[in-house]
N, C-alpha and C. Protein backbone atom coordinates (compact mmCIF):
# COMPACT_ATOMS: atom_id res chain seq x y z
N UNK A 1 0.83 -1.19 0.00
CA UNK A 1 0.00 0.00 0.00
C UNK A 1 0.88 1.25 0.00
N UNK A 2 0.66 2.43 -0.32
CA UNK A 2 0.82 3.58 -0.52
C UNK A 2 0.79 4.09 0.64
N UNK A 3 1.95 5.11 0.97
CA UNK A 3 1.37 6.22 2.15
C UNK A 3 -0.01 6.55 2.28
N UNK A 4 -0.32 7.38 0.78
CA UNK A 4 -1.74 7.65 1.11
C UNK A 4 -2.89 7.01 1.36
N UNK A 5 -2.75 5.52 0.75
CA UNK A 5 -3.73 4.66 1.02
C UNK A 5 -3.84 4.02 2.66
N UNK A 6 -2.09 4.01 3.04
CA UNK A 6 -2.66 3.81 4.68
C UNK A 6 -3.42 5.26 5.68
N UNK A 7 -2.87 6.35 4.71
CA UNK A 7 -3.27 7.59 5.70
C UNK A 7 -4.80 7.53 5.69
N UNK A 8 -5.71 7.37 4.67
CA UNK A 8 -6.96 7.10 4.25
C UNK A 8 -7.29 6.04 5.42
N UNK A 9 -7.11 5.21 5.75
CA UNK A 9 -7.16 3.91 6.92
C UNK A 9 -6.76 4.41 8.17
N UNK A 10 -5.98 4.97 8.57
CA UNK A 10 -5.42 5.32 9.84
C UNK A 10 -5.91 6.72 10.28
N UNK A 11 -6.05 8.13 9.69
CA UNK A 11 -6.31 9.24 9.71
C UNK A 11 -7.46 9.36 9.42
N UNK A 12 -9.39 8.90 9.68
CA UNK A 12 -10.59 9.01 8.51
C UNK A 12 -11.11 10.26 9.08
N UNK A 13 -10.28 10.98 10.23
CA UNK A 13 -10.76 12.19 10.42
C UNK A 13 -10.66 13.24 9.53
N UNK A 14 -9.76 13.38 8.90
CA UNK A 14 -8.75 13.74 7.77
C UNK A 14 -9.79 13.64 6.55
N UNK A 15 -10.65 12.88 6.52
CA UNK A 15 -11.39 12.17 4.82
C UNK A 15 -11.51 13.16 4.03
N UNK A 16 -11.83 14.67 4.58
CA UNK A 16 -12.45 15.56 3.57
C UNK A 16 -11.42 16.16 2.89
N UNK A 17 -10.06 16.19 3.28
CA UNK A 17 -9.08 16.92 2.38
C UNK A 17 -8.66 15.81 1.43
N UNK A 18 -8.07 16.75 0.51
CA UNK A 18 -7.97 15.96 -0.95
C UNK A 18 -6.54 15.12 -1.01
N UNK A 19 -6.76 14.32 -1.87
CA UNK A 19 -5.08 13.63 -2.58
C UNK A 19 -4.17 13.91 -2.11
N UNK A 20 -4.47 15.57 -3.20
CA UNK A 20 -3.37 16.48 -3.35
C UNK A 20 -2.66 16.77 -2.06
N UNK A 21 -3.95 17.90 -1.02
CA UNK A 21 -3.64 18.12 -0.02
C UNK A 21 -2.71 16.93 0.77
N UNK A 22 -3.12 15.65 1.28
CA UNK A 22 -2.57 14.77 2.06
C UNK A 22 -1.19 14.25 1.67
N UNK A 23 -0.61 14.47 -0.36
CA UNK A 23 0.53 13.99 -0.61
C UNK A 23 1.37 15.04 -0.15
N UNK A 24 1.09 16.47 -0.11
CA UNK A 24 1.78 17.58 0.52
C UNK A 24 2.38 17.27 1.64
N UNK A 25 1.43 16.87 2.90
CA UNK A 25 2.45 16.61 4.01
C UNK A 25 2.77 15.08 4.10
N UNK A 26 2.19 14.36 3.39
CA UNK A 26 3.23 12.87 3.23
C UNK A 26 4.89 13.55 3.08
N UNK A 27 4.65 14.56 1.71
CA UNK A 27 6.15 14.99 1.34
C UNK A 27 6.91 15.61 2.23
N UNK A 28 5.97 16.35 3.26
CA UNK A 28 6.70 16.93 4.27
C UNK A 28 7.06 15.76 5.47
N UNK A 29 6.35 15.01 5.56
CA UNK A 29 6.57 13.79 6.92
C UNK A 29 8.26 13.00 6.01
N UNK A 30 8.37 13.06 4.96
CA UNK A 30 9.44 12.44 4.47
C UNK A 30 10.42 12.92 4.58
N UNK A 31 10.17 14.89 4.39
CA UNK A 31 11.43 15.46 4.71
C UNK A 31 11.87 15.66 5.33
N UNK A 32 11.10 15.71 6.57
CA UNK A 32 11.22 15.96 7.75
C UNK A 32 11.60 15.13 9.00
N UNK A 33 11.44 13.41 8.27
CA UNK A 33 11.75 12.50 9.32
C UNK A 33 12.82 11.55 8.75
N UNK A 34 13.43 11.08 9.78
CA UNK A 34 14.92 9.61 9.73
C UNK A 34 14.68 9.02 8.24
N UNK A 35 15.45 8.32 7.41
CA UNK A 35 15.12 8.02 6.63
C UNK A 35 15.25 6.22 7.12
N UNK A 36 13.60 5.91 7.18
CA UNK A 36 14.12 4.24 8.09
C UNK A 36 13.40 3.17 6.62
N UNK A 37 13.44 3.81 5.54
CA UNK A 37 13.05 2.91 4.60
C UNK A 37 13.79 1.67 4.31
N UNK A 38 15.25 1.68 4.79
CA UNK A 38 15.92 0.41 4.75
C UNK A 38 15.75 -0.44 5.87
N UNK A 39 15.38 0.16 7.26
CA UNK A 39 15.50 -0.48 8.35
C UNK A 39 13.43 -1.30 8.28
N UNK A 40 12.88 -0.72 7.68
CA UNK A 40 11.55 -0.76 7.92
C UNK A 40 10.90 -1.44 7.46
N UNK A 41 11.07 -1.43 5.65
CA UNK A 41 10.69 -2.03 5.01
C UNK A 41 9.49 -1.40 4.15
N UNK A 42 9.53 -1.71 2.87
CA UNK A 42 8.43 -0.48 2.25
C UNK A 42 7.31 -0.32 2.89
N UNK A 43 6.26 -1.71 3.45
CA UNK A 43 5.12 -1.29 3.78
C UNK A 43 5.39 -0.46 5.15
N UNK A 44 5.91 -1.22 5.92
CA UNK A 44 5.92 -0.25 7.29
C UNK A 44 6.42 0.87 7.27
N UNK A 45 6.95 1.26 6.09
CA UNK A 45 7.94 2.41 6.07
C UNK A 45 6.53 3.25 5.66
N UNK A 46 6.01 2.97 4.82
CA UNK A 46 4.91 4.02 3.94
C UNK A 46 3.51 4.21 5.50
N UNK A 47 3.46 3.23 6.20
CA UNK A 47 2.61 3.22 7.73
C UNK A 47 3.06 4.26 8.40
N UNK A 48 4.73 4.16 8.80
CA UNK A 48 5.11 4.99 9.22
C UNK A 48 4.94 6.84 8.66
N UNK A 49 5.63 6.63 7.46
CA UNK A 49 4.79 8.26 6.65
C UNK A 49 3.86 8.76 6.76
N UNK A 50 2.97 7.76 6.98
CA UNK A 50 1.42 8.18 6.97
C UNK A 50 1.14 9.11 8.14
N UNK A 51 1.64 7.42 9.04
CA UNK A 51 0.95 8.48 10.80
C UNK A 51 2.04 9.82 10.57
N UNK A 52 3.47 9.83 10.47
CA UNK A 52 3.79 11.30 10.95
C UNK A 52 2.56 12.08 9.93
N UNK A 53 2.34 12.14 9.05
CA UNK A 53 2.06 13.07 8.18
C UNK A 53 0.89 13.32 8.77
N UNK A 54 -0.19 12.51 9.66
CA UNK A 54 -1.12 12.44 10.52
C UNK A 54 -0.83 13.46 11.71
N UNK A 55 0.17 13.28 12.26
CA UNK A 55 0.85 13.92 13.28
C UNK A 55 0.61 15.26 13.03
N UNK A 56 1.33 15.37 12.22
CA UNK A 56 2.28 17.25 11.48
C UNK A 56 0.94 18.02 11.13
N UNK A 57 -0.76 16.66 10.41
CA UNK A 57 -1.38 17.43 10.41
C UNK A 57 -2.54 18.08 12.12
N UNK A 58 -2.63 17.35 12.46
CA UNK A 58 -2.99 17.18 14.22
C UNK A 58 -2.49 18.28 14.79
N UNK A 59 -1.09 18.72 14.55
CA UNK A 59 -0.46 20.08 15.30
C UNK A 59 -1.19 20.83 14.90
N UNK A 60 -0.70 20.63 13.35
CA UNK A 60 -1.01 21.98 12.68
C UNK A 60 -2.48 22.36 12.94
N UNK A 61 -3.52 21.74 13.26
CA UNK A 61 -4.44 21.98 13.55
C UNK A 61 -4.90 22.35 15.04
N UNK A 62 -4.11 22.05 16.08
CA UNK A 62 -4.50 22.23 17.37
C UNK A 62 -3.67 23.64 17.47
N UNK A 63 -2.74 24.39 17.00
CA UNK A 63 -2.28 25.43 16.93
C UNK A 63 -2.59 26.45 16.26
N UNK A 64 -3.57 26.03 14.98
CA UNK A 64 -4.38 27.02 14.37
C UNK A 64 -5.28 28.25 15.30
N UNK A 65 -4.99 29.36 15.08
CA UNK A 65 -5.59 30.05 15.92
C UNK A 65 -5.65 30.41 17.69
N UNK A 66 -4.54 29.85 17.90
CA UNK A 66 -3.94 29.63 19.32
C UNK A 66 -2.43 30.05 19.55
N UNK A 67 -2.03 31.34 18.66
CA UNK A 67 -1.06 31.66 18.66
C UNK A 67 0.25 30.60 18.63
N UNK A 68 0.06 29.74 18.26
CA UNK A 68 1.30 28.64 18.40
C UNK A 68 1.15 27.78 19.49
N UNK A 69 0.08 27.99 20.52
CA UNK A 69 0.13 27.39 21.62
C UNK A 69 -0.48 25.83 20.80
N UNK A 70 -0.05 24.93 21.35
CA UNK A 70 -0.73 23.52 21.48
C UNK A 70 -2.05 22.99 22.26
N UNK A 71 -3.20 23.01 21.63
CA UNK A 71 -4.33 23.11 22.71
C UNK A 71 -4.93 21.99 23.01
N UNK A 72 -4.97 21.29 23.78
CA UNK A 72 -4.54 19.74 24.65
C UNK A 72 -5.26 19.73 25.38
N UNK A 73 -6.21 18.37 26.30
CA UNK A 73 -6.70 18.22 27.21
C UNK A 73 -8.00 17.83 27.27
N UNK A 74 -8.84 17.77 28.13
CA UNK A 74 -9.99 17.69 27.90
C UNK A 74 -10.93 19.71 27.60
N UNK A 75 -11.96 19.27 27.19
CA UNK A 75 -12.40 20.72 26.89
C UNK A 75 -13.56 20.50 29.09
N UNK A 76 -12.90 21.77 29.31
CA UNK A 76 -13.27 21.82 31.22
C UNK A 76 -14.96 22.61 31.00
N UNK A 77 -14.71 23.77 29.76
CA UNK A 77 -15.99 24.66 30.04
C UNK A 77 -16.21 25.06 28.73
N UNK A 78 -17.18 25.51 28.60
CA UNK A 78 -17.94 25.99 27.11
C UNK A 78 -18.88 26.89 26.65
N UNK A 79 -19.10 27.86 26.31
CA UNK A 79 -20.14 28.61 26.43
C UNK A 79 -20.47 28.99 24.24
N UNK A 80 -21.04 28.65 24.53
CA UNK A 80 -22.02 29.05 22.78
C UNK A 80 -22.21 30.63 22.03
N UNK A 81 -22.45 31.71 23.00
CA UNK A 81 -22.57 32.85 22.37
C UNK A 81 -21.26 33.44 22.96
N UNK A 82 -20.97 33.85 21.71
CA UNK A 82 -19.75 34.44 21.13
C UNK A 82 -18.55 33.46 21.70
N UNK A 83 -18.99 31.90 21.17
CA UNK A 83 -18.01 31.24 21.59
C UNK A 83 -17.27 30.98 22.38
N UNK A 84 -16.70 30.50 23.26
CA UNK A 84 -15.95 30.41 24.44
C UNK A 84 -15.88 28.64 24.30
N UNK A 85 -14.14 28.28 24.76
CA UNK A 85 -13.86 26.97 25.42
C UNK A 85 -12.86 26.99 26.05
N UNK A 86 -12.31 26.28 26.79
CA UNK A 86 -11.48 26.17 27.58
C UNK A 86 -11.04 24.92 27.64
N UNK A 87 -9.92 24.40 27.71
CA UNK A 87 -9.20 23.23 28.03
C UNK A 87 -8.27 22.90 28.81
N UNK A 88 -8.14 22.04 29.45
CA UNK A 88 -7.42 21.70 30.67
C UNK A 88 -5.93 21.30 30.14
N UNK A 89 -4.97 21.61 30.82
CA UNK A 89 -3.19 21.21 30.35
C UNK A 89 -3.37 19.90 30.76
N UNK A 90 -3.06 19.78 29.73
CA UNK A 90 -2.89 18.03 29.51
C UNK A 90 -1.39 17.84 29.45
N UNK A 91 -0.53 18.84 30.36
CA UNK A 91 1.31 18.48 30.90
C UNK A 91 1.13 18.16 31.91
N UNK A 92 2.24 17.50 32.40
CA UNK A 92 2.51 17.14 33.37
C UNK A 92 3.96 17.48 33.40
N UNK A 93 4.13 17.39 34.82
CA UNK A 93 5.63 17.92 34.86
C UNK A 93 7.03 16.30 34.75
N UNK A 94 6.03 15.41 34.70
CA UNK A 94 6.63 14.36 34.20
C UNK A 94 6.56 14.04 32.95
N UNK A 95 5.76 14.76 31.92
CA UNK A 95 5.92 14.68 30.73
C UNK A 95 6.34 14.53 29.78
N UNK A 96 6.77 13.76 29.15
CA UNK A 96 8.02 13.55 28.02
C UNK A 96 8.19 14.84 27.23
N UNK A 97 9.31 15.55 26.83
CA UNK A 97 9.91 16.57 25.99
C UNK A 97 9.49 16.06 24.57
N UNK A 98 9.38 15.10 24.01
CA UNK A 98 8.94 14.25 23.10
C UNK A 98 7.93 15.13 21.96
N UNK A 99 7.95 16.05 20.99
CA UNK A 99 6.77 15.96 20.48
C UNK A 99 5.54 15.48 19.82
N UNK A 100 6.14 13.99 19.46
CA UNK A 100 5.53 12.94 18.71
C UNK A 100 4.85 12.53 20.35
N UNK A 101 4.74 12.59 21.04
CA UNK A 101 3.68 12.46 22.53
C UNK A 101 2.66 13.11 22.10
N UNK A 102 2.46 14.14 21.76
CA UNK A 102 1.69 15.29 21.76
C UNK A 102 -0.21 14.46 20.92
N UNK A 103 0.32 13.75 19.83
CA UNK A 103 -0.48 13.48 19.39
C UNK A 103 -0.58 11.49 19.05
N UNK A 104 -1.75 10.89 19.02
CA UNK A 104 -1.95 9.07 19.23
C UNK A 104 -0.88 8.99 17.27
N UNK A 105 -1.24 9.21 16.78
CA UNK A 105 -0.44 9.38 15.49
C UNK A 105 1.10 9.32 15.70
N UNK A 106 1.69 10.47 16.57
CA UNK A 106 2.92 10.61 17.21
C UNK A 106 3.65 9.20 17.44
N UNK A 107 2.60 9.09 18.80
CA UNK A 107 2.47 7.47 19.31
C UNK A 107 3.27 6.63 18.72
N UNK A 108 2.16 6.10 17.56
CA UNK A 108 2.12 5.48 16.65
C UNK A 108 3.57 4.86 15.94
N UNK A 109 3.64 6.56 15.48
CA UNK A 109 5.06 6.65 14.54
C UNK A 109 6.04 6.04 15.12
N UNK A 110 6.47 6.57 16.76
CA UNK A 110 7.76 6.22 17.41
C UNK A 110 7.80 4.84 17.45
N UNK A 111 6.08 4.14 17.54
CA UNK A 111 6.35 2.59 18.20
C UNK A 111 6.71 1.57 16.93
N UNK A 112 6.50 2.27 15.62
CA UNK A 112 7.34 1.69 14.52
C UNK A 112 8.40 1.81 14.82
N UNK A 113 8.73 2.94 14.70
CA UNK A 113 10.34 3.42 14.24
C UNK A 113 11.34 2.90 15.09
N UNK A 114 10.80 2.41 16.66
CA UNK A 114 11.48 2.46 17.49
C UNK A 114 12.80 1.37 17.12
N UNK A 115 12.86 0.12 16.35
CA UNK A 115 13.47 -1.13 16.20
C UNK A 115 14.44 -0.20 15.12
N UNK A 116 14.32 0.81 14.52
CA UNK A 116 14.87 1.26 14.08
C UNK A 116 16.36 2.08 14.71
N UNK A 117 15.78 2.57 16.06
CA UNK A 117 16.53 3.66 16.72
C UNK A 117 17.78 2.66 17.41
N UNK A 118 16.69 1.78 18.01
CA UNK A 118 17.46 1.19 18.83
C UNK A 118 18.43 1.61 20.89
N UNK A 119 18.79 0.65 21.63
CA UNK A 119 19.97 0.83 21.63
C UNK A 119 21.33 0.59 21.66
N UNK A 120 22.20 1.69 22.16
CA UNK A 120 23.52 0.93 21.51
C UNK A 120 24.15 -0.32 21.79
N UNK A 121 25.06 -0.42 20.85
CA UNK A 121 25.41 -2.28 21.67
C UNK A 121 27.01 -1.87 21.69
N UNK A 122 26.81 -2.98 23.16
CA UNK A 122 28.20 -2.98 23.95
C UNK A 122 29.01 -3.95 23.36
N UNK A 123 30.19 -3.72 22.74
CA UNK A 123 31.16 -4.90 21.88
C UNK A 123 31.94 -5.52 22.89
N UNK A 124 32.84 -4.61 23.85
CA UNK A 124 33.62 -4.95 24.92
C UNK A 124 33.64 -4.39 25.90
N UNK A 125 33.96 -5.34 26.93
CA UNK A 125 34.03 -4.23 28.21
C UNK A 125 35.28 -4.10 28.61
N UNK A 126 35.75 -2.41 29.25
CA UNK A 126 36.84 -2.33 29.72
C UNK A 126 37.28 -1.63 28.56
């Protein structure tokens, strides 16, 4: 399968933007991330593309109109005329620095990639 055909499967919140739109940030999730197509393997590699590109779009949307802030949490209060919401910080001060946390997509991505990252291996000791 295709990036886009898993993003279509994994992202159906996403359904209403086009092709076009979704190969845009596929292209950006590619440029922007490890290149683990050898470690991964095409399909998981194109899984992996998908969710970041899922991700990158998730920010970009929770920061729309929130000055850059990240808007997270549960929604606490709400009011209808002339709009009003509020949401609770969903940090903790144990929180991972991590931004792929931020969003289940994020998640996602790292728990592929992770066999990729690895860690290091000890040859000798001493």
């Amino acid at each position: 399968m295709t990036p886009l055909e898993y993003f279509r499967i994994v992202a159906t919140q996403y359904a209403s933007m086009s092709d076009q739109e979704v190969q845009v940030w596929i292209g950006i999730a590619e440029l922007t991330s490890a290149d683990f197509s050898g470690c991964l393997g095409e399909e998981r590699y194109n899984l992996a593309l998908a969710l970041l590109a899922a991700h990158l779009i998730t920010v970009q949307n929770s920061t729309a109109g929130s000055g850059g802030a990240v808007v997270s949490g549960p929604i606490t209060s709400e009011k209808e005329g002339d709009l009003s919401r509020t949401y609770a910080n969903n940090v903790s001060s144990s929180s991972s620095s991590n931004p792929l946390d931020s969003t289940t997509y994020g998640k996602q991505y790292m728990s592929i990639t992770l066999a990729c990252v690895g860690a290091p291996i000890m040859t000798r000791i001493g």
